[in-house]
Protein backbone atom coordinates (compact mmCIF):
# COMPACT_ATOMS: atom_id res chain seq x y z
CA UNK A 1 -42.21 74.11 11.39
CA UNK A 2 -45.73 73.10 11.26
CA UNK A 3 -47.04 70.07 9.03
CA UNK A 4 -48.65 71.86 6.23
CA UNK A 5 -51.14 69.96 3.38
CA UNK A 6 -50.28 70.93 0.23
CA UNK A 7 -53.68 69.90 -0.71
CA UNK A 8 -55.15 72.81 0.37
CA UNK A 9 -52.77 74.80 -1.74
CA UNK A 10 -54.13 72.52 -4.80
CA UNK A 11 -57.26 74.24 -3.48
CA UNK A 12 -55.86 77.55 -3.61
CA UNK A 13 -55.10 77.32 -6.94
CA UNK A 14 -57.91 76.18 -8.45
CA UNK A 15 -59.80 79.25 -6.51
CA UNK A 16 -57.33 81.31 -8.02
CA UNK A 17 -58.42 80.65 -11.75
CA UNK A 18 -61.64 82.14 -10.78
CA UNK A 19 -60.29 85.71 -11.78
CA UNK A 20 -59.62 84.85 -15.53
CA UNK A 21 -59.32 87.83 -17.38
CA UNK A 22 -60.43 89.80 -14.75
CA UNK A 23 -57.53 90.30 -12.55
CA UNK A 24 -54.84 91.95 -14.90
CA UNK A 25 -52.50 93.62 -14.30
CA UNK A 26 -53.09 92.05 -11.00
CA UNK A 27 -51.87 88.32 -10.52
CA UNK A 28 -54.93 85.61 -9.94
CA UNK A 29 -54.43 84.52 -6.46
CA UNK A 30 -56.64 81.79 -4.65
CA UNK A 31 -56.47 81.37 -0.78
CA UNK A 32 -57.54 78.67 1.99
CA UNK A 33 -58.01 79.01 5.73
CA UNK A 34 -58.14 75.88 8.01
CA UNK A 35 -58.66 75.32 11.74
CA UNK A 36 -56.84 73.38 13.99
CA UNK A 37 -57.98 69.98 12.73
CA UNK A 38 -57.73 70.96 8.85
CA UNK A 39 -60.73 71.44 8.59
CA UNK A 40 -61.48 74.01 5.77
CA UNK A 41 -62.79 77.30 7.45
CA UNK A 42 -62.77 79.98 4.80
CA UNK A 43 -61.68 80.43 1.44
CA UNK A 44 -61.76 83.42 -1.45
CA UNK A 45 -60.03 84.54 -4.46
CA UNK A 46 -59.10 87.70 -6.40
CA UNK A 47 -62.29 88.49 -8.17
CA UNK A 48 -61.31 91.48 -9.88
CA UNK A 49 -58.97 94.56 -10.41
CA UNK A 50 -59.23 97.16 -7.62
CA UNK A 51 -61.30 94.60 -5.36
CA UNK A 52 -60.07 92.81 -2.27
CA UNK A 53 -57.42 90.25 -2.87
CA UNK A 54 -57.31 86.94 -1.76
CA UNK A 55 -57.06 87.10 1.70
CA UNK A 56 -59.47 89.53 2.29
CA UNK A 57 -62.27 87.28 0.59
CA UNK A 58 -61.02 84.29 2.65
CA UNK A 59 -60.88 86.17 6.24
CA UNK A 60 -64.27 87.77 5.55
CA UNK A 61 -65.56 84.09 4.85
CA UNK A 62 -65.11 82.66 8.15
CA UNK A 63 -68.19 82.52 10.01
CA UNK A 64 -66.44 82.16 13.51
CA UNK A 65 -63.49 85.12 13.45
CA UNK A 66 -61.97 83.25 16.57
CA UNK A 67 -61.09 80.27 15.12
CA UNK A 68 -58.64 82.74 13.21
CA UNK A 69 -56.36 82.59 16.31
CA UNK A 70 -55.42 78.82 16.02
CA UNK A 71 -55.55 78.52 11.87
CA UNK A 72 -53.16 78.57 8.64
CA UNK A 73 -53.80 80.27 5.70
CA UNK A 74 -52.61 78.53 2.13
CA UNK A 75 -51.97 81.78 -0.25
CA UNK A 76 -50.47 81.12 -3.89
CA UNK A 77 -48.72 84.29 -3.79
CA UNK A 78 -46.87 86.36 -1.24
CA UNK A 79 -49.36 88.35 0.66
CA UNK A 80 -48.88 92.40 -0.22
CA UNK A 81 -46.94 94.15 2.32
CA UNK A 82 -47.97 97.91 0.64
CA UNK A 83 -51.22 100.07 0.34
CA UNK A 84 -52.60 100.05 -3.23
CA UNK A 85 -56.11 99.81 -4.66
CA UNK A 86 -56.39 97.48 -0.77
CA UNK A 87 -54.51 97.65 2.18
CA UNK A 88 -51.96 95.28 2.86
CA UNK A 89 -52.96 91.93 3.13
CA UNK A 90 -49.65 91.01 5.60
CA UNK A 91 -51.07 93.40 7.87
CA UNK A 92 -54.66 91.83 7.66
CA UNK A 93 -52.97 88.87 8.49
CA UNK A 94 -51.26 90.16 11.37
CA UNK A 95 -54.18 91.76 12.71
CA UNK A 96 -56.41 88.51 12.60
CA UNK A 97 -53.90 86.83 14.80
CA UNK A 98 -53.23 83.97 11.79
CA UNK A 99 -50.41 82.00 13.63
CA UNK A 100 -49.14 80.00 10.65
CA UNK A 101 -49.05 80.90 6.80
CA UNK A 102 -48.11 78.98 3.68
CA UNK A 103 -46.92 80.47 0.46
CA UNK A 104 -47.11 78.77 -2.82
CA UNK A 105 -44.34 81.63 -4.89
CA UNK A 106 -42.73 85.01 -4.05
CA UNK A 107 -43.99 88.28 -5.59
CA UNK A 108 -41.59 89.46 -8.11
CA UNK A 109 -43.30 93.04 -7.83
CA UNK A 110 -40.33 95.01 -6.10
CA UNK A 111 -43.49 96.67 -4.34
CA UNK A 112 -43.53 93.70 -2.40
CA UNK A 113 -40.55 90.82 -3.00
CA UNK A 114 -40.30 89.37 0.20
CA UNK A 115 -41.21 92.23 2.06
CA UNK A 116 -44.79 90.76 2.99
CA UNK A 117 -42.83 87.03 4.27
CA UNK A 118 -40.81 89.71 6.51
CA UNK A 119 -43.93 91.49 7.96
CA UNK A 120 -45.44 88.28 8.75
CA UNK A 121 -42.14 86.66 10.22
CA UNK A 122 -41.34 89.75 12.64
CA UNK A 123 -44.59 89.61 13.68
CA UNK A 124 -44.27 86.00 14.99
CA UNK A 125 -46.24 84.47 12.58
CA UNK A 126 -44.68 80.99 11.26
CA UNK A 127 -44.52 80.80 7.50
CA UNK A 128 -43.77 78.18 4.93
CA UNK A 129 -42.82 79.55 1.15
CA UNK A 130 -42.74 77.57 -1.83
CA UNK A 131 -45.30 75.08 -1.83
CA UNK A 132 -46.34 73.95 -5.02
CA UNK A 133 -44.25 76.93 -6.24
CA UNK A 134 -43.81 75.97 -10.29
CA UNK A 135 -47.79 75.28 -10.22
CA UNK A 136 -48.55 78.58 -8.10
CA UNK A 137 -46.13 80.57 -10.31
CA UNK A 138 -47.27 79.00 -13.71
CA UNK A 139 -50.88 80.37 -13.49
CA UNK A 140 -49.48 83.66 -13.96
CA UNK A 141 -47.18 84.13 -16.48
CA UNK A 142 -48.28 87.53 -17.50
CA UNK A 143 -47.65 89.19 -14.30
CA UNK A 144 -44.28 87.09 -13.50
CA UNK A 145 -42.83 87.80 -17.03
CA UNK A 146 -43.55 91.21 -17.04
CA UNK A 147 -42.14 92.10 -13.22
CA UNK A 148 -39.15 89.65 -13.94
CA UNK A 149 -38.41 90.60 -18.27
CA UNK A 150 -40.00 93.67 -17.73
CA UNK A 151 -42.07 93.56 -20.86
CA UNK A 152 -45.45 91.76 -21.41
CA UNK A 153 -46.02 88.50 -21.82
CA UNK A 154 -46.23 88.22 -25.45
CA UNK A 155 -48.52 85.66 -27.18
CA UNK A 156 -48.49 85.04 -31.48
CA UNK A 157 -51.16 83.82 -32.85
CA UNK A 158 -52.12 83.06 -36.12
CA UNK A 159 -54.19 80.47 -38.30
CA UNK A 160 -52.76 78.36 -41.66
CA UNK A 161 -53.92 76.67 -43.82
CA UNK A 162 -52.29 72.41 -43.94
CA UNK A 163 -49.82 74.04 -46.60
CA UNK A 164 -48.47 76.86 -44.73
CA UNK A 165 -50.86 79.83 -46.16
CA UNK A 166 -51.86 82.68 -43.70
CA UNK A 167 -54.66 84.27 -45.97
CA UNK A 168 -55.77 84.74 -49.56
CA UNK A 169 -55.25 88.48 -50.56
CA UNK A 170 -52.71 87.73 -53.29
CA UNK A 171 -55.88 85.62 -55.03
CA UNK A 172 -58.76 87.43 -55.86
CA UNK A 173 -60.58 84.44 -57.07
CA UNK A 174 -60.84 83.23 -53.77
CA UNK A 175 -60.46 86.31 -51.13
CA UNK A 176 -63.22 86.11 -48.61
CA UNK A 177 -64.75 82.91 -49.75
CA UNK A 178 -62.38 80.75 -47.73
CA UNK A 179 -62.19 80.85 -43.51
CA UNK A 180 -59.67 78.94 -42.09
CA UNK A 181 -60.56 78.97 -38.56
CA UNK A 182 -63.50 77.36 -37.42
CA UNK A 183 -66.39 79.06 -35.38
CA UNK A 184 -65.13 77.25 -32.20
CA UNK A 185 -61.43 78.40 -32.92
CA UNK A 186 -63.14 81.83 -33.18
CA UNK A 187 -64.75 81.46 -29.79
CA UNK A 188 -61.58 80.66 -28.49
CA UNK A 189 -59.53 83.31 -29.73
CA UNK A 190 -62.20 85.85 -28.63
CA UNK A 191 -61.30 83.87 -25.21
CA UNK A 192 -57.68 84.28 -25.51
CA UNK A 193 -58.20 88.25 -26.23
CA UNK A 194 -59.92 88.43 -22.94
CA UNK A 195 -56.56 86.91 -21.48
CA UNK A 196 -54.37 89.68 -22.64
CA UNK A 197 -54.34 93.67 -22.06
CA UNK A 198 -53.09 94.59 -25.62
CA UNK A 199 -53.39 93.25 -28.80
CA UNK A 200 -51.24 94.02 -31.67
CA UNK A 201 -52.01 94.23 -35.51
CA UNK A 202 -49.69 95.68 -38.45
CA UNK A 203 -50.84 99.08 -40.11
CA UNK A 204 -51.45 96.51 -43.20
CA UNK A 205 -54.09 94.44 -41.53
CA UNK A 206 -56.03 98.01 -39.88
CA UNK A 207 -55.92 99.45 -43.71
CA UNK A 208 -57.29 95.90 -45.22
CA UNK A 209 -59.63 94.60 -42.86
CA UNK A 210 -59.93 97.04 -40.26
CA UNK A 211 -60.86 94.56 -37.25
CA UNK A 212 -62.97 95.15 -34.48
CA UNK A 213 -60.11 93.54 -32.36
CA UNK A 214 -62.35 92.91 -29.39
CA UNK A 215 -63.34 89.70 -26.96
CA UNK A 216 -67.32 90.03 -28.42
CA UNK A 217 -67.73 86.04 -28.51
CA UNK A 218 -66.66 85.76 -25.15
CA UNK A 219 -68.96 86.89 -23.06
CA UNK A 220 -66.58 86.43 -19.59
CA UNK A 221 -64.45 89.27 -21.01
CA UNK A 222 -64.61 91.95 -18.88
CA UNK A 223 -62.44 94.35 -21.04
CA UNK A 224 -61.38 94.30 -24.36
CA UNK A 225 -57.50 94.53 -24.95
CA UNK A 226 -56.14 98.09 -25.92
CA UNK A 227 -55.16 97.75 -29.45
CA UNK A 228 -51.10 98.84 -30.47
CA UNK A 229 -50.77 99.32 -34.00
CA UNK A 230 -47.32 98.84 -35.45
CA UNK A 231 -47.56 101.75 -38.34
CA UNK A 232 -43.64 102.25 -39.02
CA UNK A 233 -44.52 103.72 -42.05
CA UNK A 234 -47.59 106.40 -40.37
CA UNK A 235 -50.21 105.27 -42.95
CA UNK A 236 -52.96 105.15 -39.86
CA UNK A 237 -53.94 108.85 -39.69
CA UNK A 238 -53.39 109.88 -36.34
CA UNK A 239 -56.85 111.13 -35.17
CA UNK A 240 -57.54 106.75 -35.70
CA UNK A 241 -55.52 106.45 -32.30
CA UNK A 242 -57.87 108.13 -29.61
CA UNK A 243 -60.81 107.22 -31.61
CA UNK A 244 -60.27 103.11 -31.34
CA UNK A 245 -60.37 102.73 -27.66
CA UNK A 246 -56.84 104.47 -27.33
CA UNK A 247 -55.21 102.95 -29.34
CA UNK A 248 -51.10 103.02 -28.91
CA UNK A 249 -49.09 103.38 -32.28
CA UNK A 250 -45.34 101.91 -32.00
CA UNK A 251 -42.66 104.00 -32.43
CA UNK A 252 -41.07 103.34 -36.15
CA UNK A 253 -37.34 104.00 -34.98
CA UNK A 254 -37.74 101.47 -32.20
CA UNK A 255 -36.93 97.63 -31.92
CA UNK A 256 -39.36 95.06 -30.95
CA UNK A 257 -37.30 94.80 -27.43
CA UNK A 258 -37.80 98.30 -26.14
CA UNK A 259 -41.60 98.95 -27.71
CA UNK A 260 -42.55 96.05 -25.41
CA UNK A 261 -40.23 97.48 -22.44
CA UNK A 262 -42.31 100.74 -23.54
CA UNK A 263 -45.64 99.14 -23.43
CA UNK A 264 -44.65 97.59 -19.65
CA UNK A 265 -42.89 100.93 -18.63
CA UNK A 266 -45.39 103.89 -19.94
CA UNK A 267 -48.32 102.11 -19.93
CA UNK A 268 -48.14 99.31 -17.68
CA UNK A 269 -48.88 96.57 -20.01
CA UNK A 270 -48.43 93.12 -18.46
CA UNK A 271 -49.86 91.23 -21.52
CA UNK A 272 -49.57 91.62 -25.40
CA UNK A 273 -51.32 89.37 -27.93
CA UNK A 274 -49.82 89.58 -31.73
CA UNK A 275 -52.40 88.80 -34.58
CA UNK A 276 -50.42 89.66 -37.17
CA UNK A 277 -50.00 90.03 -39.97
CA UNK A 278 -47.53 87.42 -41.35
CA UNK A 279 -44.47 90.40 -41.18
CA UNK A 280 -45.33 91.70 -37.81
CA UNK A 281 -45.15 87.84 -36.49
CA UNK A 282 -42.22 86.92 -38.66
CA UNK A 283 -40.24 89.83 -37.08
CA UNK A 284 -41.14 88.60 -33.19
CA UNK A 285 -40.27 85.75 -33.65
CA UNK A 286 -36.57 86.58 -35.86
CA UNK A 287 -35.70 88.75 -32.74
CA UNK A 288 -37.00 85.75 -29.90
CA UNK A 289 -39.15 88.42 -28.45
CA UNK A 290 -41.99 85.90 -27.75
CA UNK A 291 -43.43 83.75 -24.85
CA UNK A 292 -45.98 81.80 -26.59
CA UNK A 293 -47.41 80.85 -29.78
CA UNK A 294 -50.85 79.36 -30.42
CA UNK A 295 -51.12 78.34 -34.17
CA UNK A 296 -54.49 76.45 -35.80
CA UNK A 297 -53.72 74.60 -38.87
CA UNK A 298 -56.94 73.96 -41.12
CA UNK A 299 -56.62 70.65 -43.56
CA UNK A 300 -57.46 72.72 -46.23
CA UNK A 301 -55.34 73.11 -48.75
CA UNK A 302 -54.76 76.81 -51.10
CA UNK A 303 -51.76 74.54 -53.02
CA UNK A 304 -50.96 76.43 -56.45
CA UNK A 305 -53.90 78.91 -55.87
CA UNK A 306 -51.25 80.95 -54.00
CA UNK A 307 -52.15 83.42 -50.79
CA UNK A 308 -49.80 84.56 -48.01
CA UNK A 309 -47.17 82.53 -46.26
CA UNK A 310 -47.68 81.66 -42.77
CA UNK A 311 -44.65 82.30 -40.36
CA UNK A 312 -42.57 79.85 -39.83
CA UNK A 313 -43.50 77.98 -36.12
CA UNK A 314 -40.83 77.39 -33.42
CA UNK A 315 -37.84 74.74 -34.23
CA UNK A 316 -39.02 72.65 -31.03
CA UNK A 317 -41.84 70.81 -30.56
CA UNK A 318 -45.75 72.17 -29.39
CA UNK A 319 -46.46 71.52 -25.50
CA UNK A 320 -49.78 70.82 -26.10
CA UNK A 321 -52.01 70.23 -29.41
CA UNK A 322 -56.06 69.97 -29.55
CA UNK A 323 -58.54 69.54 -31.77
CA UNK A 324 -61.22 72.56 -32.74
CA UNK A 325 -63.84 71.66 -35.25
CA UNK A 326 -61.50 69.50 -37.39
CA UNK A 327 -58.91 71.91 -36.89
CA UNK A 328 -55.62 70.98 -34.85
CA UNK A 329 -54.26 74.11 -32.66
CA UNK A 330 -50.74 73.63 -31.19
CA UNK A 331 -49.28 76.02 -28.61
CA UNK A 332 -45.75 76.59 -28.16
CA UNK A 333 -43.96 77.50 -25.14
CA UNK A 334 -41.21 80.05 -24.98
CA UNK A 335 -40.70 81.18 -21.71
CA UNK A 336 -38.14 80.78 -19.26
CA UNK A 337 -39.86 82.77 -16.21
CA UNK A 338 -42.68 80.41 -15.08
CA UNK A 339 -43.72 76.71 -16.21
CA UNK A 340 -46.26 75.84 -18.94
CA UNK A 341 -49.46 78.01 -18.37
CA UNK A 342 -53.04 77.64 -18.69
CA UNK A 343 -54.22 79.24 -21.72
C-alpha cells in the first residue's frame, strides 16, 4: 500500500467547496494529482451541474500528461463508474494510466457504490478509501442524506424575536413596522436559498405576503430553489403553480415523510429549505422529519404586544452560534448520515 498524504486530500476538499450552490443535485467534489515526489501536478473541482467532474478538471490540468503514469490522484468522492451528463471518471482514470488513487468517502448513489473502487482495482490500479472520510462526507450532506434517507436534506429556518415571537400579524399596531432579521441575516439567508433546490412555504404565508422566495441578494446563486407550497386546504388557485417557476403543491392526504420521499423520488429533490410559517415548521419538527435548523433570535422584545409564536427549537444544544448585526443565529444539527456541515 503506498504512503499516501492526507494533506493533499485537505486540499481536495477545500477545492471541492468551489461548487457551492452550483453543483446540486450533484455532490461538490475537489481532486489533487501529484508526481512521484509529491509534488502537486494538477488539480480541479466540480464547477457545475452537467460539466466535467473532478477528475476531468484535474487530468486536463497537468501540463506534462506523462507524468500521469507514475502519479496518485486524492478524490473526495468515489470516482463515477457510469455514463451520465460525463463519462466515467474510473475509466478516465484507467485510461491515463493513474497507478495509485485515494478516496476520501464512498458514493452512496447505487449508480455507482463501490462500483468505480472495483473498476479501478481490476484494472490494477492501487487504491486507498476513506481518507479523511467524516470531513469528505460532511461537505455534502444534501446528496448523502438524500441517496442514504432517500428524501432531501431538509433545513428550518426561521427568525424570533428574544421572547419567542415569529411575526406580528395578530397586532395591527405594529405589522410591518418591526423586522427582526437584520440586512446581513437577510444576505445570508438569500445565501442559504442558493444552498438548497426547494424551498417550502405554507399556503398562509403565499396568501399574506406572497414572497418572491428567490436567492436575489446573493449574487453566487446560480438558480433559485423551486418553490413547494404546502396548500392542504387548496386555497392557492392552481393556475399559481406553473406560473411561479413550477411551483410543486403537496399533496393534502400525505404525511411529511412520504411528500419529502415524493419530492426525492418524482422530482429528484436532494435539498428542501422550510421558511415557514410557524405551523408548517412546528409540524417538521413534531414528526423529526428535519436535518437542520438555523434560527436568528433578535433582542427585541414584542412582550404583551402579542404576535405569533415561534416554534419551539431542538431539546439539545446549537452546534454552532454567530453573531449577525446584533443578532445571534444558532444552527442545530439533526442528522445522523454525515458529520456537522458547512452551511
Amino acid at each position: 500500500m503506498f504512503a499516501a498524504d492526507p494533506r493533499f486530500m485537505r486540499r481536495a476538499i477545500a477545492l471541492a467547496r468551489g461548487g457551492e450552490g452550483h453543483t446540486a443535485p450533484n455532490p461538490m467534489v475537489g481532486a489533487v494529482i501529484t508526481d512521484s515526489s509529491g509534488r502537486i501536478i494538477g488539480e480541479g473541482f466540480h464547477r457545475r451541474f452537467g460539466g466535467p467532474h473532478a477528475e476531468v478538471n484535474a487530468v486536463r490540468s497537468v501540463s506534462d500528461p506523462a507524468l500521469l503514469k507514475d502519479a496518485t490522484i486524492y478524490v473526495t468522492l468515489e470516482p463515477c463508474s457510469h455514463y451520465g451528463k460525463t463519462p466515467p471518471c474510473a475509466k478516465l482514470l484507467i485510461d491515463c494510466g493513474i497507478p495509485r488513487v485515494a478516496i476520501g468517502c464512498g458514493d452512496p448513489n447505487p449508480k455507482v457504490a463501490g462500483r468505480g473502487v472495483r473498476m479501478l482495482r481490476e484494472a490494477g490500479i492501487e487504491v486507498i478509501e476513506g481518507m479523511l472520510e467524516d470531513e469528505c462526507r460532511s461537505i455534502n450532506p444534501a446528496f448523502m442524506t438524500a441517496h442514504t434517507l432517500h428524501r432531501p436534506f431538509i433545513t428550518l429556518k426561521w427568525a424570533q424575536t428574544a421572547d419567542g415571537y415569529i411575526d406580528v400579524r395578530l397586532n395591527p399596531l405594529i405589522a410591518g413596522a418591526l423586522k427582526i432579521s437584520t440586512p446581513t441575516g437577510s444576505v445570508l439567508v438569500h445565501r442559504l436559498r442558493s444552498l438548497h433546490e426547494g424551498i417550502l412555504v405554507g399556503s398562509g404565508t403565499v396568501l399574506a405576503d406572497n414572497p418572491r422566495l428567490d436567492c436575489r441578494l446573493w449574487p453566487a446563486a446560480m438558480d433559485a430553489p423551486r418553490p413547494i407550497v404546502a396548500d392542504r386546504r387548496n386555497r392557492i388557485a392552481t393556475d399559481y403553480f406553473p406560473a411561479t417557476r413550477r411551483s410543486i403543491r403537496l399533496d393534502r392526504n400525505e404525511s411529511l415523510s412520504d411528500a419529502m420521499g415524493r419530492l426525492y423520488s418524482e422530482y429528484g429533490m436532494t435539498s428542501v429549505l422550510v421558511e415557514g410559517g410557524a405551523t408548517i415548521l412546528e409540524s417538521f419538527i413534531s414528526e423529526g422529519v428535519y436535518d437542520l435548523v438555523r434560527v436568528e433570535t433578535s433582542p427585541l422584545r414584542l412582550e404583551h404586544r402579542g404576535g405569533t409564536k415561534a416554534p419551539s427549537t431542538p431539546p439539545f444544544p446549537p452546534f454552532r452560534t454567530f453573531q449577525a448585526d446584533g443578532n445571534s443565529v444558532s444552527l442545530y444539527w439533526h442528522n445522523s448520515v454525515t458529520g456537522v456541515n458547512y452551511i
